[in-house]
C-alpha atoms as a PDB file:
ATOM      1  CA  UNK A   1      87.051  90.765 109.660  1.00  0.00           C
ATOM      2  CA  UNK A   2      86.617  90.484 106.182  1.00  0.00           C
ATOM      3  CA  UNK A   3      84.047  93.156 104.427  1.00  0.00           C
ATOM      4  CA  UNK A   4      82.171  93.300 100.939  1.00  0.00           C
ATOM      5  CA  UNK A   5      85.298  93.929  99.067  1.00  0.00           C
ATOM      6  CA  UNK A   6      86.958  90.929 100.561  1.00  0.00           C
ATOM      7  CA  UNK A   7      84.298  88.563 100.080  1.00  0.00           C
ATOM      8  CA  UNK A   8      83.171  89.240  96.545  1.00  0.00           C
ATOM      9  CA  UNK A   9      87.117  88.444  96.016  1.00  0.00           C
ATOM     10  CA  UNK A  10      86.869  85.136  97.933  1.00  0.00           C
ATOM     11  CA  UNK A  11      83.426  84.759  96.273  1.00  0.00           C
ATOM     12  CA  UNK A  12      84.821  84.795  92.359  1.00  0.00           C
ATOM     13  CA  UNK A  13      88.003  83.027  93.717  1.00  0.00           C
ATOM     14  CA  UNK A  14      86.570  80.060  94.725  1.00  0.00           C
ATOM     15  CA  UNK A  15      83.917  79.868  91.760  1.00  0.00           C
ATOM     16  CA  UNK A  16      86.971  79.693  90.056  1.00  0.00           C
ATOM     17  CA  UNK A  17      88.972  77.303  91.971  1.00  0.00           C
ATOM     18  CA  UNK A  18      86.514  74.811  94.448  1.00  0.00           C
ATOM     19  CA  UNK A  19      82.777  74.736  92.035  1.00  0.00           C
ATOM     20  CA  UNK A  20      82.563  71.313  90.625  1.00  0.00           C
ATOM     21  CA  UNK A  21      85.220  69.852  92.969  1.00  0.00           C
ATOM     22  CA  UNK A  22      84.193  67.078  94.693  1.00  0.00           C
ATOM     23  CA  UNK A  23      84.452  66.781  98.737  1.00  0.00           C
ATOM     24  CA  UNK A  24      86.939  63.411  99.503  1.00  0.00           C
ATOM     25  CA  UNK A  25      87.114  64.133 103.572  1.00  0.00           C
ATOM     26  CA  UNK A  26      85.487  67.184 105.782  1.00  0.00           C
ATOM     27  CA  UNK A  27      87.374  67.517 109.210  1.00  0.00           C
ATOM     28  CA  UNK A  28      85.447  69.578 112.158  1.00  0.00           C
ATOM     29  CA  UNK A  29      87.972  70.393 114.470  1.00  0.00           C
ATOM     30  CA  UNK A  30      86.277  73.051 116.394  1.00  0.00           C
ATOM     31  CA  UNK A  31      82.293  71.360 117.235  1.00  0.00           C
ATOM     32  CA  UNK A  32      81.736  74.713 118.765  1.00  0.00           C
ATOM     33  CA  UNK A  33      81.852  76.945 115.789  1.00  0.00           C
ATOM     34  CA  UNK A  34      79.165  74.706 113.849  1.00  0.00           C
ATOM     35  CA  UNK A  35      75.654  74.852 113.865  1.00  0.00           C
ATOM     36  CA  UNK A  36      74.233  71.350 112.068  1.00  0.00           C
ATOM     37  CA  UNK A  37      70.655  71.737 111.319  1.00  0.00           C
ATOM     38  CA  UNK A  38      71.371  68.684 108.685  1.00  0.00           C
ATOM     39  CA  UNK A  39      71.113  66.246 111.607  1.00  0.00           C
ATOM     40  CA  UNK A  40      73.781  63.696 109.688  1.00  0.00           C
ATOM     41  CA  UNK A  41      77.507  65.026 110.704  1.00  0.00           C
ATOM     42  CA  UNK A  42      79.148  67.320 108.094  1.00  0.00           C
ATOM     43  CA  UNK A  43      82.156  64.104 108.234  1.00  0.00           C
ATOM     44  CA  UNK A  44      79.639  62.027 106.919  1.00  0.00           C
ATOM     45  CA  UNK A  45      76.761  63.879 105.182  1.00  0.00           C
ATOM     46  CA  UNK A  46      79.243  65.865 102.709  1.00  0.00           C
ATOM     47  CA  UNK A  47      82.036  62.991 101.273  1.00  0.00           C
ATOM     48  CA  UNK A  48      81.652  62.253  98.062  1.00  0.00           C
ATOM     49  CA  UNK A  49      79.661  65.467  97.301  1.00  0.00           C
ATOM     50  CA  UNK A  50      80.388  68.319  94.892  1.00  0.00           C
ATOM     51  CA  UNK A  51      80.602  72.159  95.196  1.00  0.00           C
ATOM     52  CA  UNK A  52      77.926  73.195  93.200  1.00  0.00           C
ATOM     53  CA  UNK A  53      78.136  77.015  93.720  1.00  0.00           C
ATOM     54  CA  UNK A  54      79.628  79.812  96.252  1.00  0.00           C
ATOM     55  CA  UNK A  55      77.509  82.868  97.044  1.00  0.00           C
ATOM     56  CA  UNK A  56      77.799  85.506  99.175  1.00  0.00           C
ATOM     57  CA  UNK A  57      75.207  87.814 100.594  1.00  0.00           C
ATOM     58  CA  UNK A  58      75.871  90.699 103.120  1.00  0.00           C
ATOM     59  CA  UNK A  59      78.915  89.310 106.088  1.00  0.00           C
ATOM     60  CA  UNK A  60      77.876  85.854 105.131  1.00  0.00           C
ATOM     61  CA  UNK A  61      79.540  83.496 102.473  1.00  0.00           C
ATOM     62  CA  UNK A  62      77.329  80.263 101.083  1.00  0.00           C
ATOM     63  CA  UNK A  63      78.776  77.247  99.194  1.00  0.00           C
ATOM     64  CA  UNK A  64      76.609  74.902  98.229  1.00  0.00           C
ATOM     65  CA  UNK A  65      76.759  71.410  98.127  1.00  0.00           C
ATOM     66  CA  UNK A  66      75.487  68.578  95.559  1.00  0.00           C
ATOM     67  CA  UNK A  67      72.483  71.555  94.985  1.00  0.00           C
ATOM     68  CA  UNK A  68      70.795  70.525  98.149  1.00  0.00           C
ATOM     69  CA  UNK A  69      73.399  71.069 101.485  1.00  0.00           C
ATOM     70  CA  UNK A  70      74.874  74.875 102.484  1.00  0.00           C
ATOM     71  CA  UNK A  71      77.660  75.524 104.525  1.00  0.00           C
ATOM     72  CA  UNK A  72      76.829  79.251 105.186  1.00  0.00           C
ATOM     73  CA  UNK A  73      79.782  81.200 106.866  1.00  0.00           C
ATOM     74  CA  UNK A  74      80.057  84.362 108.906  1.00  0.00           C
ATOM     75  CA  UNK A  75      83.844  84.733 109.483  1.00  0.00           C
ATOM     76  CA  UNK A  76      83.376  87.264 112.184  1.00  0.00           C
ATOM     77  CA  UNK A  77      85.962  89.377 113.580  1.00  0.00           C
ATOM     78  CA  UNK A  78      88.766  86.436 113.004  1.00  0.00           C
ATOM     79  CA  UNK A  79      87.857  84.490 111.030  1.00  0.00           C
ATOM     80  CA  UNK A  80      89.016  83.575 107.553  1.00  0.00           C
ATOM     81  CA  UNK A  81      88.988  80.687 104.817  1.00  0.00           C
ATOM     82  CA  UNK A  82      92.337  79.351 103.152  1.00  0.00           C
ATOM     83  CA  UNK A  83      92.753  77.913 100.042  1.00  0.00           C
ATOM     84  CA  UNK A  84      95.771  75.141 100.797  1.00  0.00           C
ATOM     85  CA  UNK A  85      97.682  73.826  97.914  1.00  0.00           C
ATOM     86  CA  UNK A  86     101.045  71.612  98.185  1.00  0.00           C
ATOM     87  CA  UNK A  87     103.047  72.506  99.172  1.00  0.00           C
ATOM     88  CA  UNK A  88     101.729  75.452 101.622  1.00  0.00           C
ATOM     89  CA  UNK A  89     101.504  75.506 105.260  1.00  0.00           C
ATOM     90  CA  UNK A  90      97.997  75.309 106.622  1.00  0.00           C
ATOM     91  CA  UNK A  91      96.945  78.297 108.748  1.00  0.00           C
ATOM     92  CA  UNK A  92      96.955  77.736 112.197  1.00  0.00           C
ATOM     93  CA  UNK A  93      93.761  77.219 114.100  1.00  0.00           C
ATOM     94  CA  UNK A  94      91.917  74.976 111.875  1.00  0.00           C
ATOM     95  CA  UNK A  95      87.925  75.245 112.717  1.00  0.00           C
ATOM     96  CA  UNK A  96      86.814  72.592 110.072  1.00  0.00           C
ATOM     97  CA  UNK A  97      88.094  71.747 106.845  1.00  0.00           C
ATOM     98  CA  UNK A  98      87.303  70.364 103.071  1.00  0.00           C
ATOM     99  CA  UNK A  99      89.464  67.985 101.359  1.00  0.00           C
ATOM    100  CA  UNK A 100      89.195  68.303  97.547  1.00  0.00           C
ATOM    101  CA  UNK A 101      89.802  66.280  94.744  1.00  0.00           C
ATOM    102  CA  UNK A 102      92.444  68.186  93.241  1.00  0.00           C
ATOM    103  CA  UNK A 103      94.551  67.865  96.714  1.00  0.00           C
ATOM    104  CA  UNK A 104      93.852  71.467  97.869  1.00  0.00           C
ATOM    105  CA  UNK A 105      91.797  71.663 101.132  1.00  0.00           C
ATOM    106  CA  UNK A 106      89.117  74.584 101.486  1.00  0.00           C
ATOM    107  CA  UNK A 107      90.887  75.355 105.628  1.00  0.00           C
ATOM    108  CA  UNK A 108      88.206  77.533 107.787  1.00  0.00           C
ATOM    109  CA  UNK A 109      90.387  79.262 110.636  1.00  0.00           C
ATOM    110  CA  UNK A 110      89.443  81.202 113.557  1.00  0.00           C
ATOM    111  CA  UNK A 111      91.962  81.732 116.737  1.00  0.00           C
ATOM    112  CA  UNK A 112      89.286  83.019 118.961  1.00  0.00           C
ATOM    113  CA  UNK A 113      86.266  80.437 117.859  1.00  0.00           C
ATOM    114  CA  UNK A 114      84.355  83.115 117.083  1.00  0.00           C
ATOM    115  CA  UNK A 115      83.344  81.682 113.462  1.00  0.00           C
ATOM    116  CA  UNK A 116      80.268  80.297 112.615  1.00  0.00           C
ATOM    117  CA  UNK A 117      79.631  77.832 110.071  1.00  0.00           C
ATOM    118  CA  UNK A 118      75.661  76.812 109.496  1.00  0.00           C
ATOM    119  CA  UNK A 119      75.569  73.539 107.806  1.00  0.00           C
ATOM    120  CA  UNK A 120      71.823  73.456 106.339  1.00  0.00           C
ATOM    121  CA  UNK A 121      69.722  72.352 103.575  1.00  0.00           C
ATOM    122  CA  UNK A 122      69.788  74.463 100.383  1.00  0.00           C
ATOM    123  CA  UNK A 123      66.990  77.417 101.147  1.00  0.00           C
ATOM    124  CA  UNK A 124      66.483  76.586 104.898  1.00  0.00           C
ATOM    125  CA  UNK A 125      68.189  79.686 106.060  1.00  0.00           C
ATOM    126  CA  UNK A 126      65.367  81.070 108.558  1.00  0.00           C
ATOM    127  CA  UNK A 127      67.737  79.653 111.522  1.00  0.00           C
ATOM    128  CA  UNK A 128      70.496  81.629 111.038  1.00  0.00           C
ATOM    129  CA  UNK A 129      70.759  84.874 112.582  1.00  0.00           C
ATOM    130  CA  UNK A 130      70.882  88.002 110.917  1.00  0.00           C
ATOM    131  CA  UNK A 131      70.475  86.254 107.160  1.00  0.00           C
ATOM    132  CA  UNK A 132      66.974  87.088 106.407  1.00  0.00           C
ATOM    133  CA  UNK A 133      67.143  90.514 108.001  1.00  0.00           C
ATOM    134  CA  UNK A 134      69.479  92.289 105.854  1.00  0.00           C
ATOM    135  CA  UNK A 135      68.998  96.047 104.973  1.00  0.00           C
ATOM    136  CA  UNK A 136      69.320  97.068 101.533  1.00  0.00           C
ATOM    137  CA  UNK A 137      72.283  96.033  99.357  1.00  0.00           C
ATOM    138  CA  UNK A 138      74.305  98.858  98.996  1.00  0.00           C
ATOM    139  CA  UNK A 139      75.322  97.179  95.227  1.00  0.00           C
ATOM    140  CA  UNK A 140      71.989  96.635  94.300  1.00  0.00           C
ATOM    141  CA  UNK A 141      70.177  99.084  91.927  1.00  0.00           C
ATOM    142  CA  UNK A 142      67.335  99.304  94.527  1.00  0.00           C
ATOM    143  CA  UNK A 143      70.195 101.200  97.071  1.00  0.00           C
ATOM    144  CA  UNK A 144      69.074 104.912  95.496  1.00  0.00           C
ATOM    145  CA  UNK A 145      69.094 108.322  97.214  1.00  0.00           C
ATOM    146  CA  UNK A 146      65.725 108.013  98.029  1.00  0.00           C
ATOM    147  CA  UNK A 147      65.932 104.763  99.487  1.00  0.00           C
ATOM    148  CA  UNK A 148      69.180 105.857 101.454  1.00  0.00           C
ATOM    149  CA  UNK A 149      67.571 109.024 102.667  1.00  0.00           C
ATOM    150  CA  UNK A 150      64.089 107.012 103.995  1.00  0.00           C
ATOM    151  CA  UNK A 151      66.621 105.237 106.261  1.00  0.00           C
ATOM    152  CA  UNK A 152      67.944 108.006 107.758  1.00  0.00           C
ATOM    153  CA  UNK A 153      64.819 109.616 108.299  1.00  0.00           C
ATOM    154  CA  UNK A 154      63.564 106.616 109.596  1.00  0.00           C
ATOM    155  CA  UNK A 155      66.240 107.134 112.364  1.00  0.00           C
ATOM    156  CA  UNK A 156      67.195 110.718 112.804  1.00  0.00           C
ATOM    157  CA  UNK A 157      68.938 109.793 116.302  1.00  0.00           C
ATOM    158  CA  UNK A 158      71.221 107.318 115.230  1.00  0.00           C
ATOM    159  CA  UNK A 159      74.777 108.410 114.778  1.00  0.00           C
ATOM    160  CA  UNK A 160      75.545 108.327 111.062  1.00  0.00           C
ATOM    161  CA  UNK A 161      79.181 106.108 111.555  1.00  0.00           C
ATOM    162  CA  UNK A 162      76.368 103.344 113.617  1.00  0.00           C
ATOM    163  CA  UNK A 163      73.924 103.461 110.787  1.00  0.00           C
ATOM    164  CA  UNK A 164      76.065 102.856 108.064  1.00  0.00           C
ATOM    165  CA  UNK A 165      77.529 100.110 109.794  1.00  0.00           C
ATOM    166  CA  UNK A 166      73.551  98.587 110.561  1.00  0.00           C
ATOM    167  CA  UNK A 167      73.393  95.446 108.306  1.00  0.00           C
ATOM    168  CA  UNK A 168      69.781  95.513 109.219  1.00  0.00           C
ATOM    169  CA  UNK A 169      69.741  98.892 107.238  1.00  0.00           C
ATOM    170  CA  UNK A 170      72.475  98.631 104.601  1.00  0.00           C
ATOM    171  CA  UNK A 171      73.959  95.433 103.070  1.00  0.00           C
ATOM    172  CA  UNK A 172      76.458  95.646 104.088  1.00  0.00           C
ATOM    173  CA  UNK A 173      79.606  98.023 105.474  1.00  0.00           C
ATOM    174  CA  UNK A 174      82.239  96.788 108.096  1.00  0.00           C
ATOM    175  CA  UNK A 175      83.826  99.397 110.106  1.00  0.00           C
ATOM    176  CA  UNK A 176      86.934  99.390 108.244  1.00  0.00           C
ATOM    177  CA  UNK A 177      84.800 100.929 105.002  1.00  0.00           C
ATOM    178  CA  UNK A 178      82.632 102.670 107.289  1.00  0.00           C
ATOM    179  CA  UNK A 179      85.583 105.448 108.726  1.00  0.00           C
ATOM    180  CA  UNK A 180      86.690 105.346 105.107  1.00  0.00           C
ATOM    181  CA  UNK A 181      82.894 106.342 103.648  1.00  0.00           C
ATOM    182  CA  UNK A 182      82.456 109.326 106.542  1.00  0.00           C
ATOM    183  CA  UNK A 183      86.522 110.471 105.668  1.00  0.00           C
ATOM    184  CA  UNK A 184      85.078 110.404 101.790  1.00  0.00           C
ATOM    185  CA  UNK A 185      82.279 112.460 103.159  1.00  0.00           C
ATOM    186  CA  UNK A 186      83.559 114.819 105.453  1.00  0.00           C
ATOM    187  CA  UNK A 187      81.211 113.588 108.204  1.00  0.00           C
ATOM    188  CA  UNK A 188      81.915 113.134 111.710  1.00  0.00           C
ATOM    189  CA  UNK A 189      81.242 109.802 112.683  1.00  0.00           C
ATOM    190  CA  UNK A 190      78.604 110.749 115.462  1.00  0.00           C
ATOM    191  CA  UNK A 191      77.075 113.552 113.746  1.00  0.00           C
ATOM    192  CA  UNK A 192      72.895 112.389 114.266  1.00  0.00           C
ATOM    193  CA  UNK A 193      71.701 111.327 111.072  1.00  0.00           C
ATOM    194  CA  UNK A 194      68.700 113.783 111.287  1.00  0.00           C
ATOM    195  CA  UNK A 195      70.692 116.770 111.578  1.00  0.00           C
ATOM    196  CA  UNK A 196      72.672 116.153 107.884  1.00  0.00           C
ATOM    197  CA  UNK A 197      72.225 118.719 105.677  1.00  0.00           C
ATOM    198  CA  UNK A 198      70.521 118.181 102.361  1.00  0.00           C
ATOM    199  CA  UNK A 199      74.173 118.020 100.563  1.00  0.00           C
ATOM    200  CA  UNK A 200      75.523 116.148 103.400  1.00  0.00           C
ATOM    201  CA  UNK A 201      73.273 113.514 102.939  1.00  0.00           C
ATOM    202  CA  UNK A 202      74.665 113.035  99.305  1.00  0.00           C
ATOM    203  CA  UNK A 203      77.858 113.355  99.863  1.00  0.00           C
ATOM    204  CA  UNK A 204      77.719 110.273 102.187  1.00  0.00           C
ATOM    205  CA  UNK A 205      75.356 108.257  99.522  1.00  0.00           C
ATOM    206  CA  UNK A 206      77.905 109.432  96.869  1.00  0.00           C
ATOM    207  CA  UNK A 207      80.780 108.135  99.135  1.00  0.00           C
ATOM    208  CA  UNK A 208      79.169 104.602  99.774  1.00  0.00           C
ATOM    209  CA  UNK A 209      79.102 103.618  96.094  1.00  0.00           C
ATOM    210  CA  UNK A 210      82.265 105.480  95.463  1.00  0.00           C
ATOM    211  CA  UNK A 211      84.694 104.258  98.721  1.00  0.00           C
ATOM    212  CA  UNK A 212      82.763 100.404  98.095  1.00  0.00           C
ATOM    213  CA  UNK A 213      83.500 100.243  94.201  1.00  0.00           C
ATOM    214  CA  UNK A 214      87.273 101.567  94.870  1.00  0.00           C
ATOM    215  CA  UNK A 215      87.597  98.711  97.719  1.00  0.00           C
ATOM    216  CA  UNK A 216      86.221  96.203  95.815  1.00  0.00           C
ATOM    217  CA  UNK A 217      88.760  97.129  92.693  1.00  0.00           C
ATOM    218  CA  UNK A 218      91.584  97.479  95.310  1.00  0.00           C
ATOM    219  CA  UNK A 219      91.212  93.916  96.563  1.00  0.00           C
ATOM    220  CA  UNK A 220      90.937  92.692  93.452  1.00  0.00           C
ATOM    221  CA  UNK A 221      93.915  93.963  91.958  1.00  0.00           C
ATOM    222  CA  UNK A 222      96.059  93.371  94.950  1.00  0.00           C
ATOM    223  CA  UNK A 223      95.297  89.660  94.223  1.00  0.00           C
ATOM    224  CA  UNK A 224      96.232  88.259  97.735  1.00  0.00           C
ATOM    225  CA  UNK A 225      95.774  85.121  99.134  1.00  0.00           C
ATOM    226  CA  UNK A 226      92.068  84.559 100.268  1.00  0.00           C
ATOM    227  CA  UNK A 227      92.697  84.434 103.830  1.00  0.00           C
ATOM    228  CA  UNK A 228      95.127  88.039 103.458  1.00  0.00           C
ATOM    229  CA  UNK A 229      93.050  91.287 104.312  1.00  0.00           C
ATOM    230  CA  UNK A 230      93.884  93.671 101.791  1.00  0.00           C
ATOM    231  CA  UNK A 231      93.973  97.542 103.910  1.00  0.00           C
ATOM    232  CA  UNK A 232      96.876  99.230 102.291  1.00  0.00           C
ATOM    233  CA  UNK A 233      95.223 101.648  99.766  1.00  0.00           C
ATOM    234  CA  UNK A 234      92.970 102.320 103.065  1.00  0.00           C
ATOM    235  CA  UNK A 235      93.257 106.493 104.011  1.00  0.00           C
ATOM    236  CA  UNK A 236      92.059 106.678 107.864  1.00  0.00           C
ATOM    237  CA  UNK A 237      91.674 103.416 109.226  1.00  0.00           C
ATOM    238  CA  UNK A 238      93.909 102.005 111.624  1.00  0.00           C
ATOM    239  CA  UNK A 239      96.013 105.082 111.033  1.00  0.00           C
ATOM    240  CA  UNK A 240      95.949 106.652 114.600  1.00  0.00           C
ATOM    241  CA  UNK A 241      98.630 109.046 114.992  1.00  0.00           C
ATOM    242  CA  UNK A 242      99.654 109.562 110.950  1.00  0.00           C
ATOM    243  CA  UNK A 243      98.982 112.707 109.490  1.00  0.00           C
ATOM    244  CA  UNK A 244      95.558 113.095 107.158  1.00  0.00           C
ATOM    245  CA  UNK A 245      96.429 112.490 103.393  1.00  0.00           C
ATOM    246  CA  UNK A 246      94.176 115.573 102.949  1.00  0.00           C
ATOM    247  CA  UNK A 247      94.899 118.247 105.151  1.00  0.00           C
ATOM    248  CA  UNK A 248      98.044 116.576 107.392  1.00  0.00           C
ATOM    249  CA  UNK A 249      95.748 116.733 110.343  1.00  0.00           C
ATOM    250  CA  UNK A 250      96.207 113.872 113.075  1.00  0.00           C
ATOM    251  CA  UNK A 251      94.069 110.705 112.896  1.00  0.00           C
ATOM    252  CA  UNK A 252      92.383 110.150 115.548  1.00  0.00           C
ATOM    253  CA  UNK A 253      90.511 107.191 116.957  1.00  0.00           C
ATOM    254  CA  UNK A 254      87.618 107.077 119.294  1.00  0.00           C
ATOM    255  CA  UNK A 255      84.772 104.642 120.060  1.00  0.00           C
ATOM    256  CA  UNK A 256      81.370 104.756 118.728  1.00  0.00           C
ATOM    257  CA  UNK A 257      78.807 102.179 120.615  1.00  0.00           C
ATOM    258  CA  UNK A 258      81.664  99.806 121.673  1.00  0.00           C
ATOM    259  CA  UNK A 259      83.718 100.107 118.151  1.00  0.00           C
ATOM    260  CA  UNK A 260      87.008 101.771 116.920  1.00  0.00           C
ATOM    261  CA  UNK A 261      86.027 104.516 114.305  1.00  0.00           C
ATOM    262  CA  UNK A 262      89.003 106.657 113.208  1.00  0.00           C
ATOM    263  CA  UNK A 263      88.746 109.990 111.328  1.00  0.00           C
ATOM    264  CA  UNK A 264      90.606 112.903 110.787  1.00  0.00           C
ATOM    265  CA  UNK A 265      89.073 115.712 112.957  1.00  0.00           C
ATOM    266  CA  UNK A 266      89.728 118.728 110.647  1.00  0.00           C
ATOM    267  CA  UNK A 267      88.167 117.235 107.556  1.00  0.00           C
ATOM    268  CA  UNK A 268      85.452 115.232 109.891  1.00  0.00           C
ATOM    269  CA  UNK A 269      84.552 118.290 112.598  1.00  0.00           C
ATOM    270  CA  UNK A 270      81.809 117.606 115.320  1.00  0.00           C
ATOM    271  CA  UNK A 271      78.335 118.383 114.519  1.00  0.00           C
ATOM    272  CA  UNK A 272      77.732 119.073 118.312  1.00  0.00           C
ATOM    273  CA  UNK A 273      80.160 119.615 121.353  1.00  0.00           C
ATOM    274  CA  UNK A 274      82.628 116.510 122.163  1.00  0.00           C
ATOM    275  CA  UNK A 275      84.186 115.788 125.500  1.00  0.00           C
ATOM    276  CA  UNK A 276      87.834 116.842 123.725  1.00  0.00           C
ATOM    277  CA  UNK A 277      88.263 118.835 120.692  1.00  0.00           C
ATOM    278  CA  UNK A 278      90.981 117.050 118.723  1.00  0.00           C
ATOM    279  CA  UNK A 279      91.718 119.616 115.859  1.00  0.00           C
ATOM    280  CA  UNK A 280      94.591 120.632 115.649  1.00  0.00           C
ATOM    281  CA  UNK A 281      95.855 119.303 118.773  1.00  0.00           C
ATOM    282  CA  UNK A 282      99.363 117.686 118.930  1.00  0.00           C
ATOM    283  CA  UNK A 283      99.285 113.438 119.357  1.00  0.00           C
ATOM    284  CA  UNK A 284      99.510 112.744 123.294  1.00  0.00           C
END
């Protein structure tokens, strides 16, 4: 799915490319990845219309409409947004889509369905879940030490890879940056957050703000196509079986409450016993 680094890009790319276009047609293809709490269809309610603005804030991208209609996205774990100009191929699996003026179409694509477009009224965003519960954001100058370490006290059982990865706590980390913040950090990802040490602690704030800013630079540079995730300057994730760029250890990958996490388990060694110690041993 695409994270903070990916959707500040898509965020500044479209300023630059759909604000002040106006909407000629809007396709929904897909009626089950749309929530309408306009009442008028999105067909008929946003011809004619201009992109005023695009936002994003925490997993959630918001383009406004004429100042007064949103469609607020959460791309999920498949879904992305495409930028189609003549003469390139659409994506396949077309949710909805915007026709522009210019003759590009804003394409919102999800295989699986699981996207979920919210078409409201500019501020009416108490209906969508998650939105108005967002943790701290992690870019924000209130995201300090002290702030950080409240949340962790405020949860001392929580394993530290699920708690970075709460949007309700932090605004926001995916799990891709999440294994690459704890690799940063030396940190097992199910060490209990109450039993880090006082430098562990900021090691792991250090390596939010330091992993995020690099990811956000690296997708920017890389300047992809909006709907290409950009994971190549990535160290641990999705890199089961490779050696560690630090020590040349294995990468592993296990599963923390129902999710992939991947670490190297010499640099990252358990807190507390594990069902298999995996240092050092040869891939199976």
């Amino acid at each position: 799915m695409p994270e903070l680094p990916d959707l500040l890009y898509i965020r500044d790319y479209l300023r630059q490319h759909a604000t002040n276009r106006t909407i000629t047609a809007a396709e929904v293809r897909q009626p089950v990845v749309l929530r309408n709490a306009v009442g008028d269809p999105p067909e008929r309610a946003l011809k004619t219309l201009t992109i005023t603005g695009v936002d994003s804030h925490g997993p959630f991208l918001r383009i406004t409409v004429s100042s007064t209609l949103e469609l607020v996205l959460n791309l999920m774990l498949s879904g992305r947004i495409q930028h189609q100009r003549k003469p390139d191929r659409p994506l396949g699996h077309i949710c909805m889509a915007l026709h522009l003026d210019d003759g590009t179409r804003l394409n919102m694509c999800d295989e699986n369905k699981m996207l979920k477009i919210y078409f409201v009224h500019t501020g009416s965003t108490s209906a969508i879940p998650g939105l108005d519960a967002l943790g701290v954001d992690i870019l924000s100058p209130g995201f300090t030490f002290e702030e950080f370490f409240r949340r962790l006290g405020d949860h001392p059982r929580m394993q530290i890879r699920a708690l970075i990865n709460d949007h309700s706590l932090l605004n926001s980390i995916g799990n891709a940056y999440a294994d690459e913040i704890l690799f940063a950090a030396r940190i097992h990802p199910k060490t209990l957050a109450g039993t880090l040490e006082p430098d562990e602690r900021e090691r792991v704030f250090a390596a939010i703000r330091d992993v995020m800013a690099d990811g956000i630079r690296a997708v920017a540079e890389a300047r992809q196509p909006i709907h290409v995730k950009v994971r190549d300057h990535m160290r641990v994730r999705n890199r089961k079986g490779e050696p560690c760029p630090r020590c040349g250890t294995i990468i592993r990958r296990e599963g923390v409450r129902g999710y992939d996490v991947f670490y190297c388990p010499a640099c990252q060694p358990p807190r507390r016993r594990v069902f298999i110690d995996w240092t050092n041993k040869p891939e199976a």
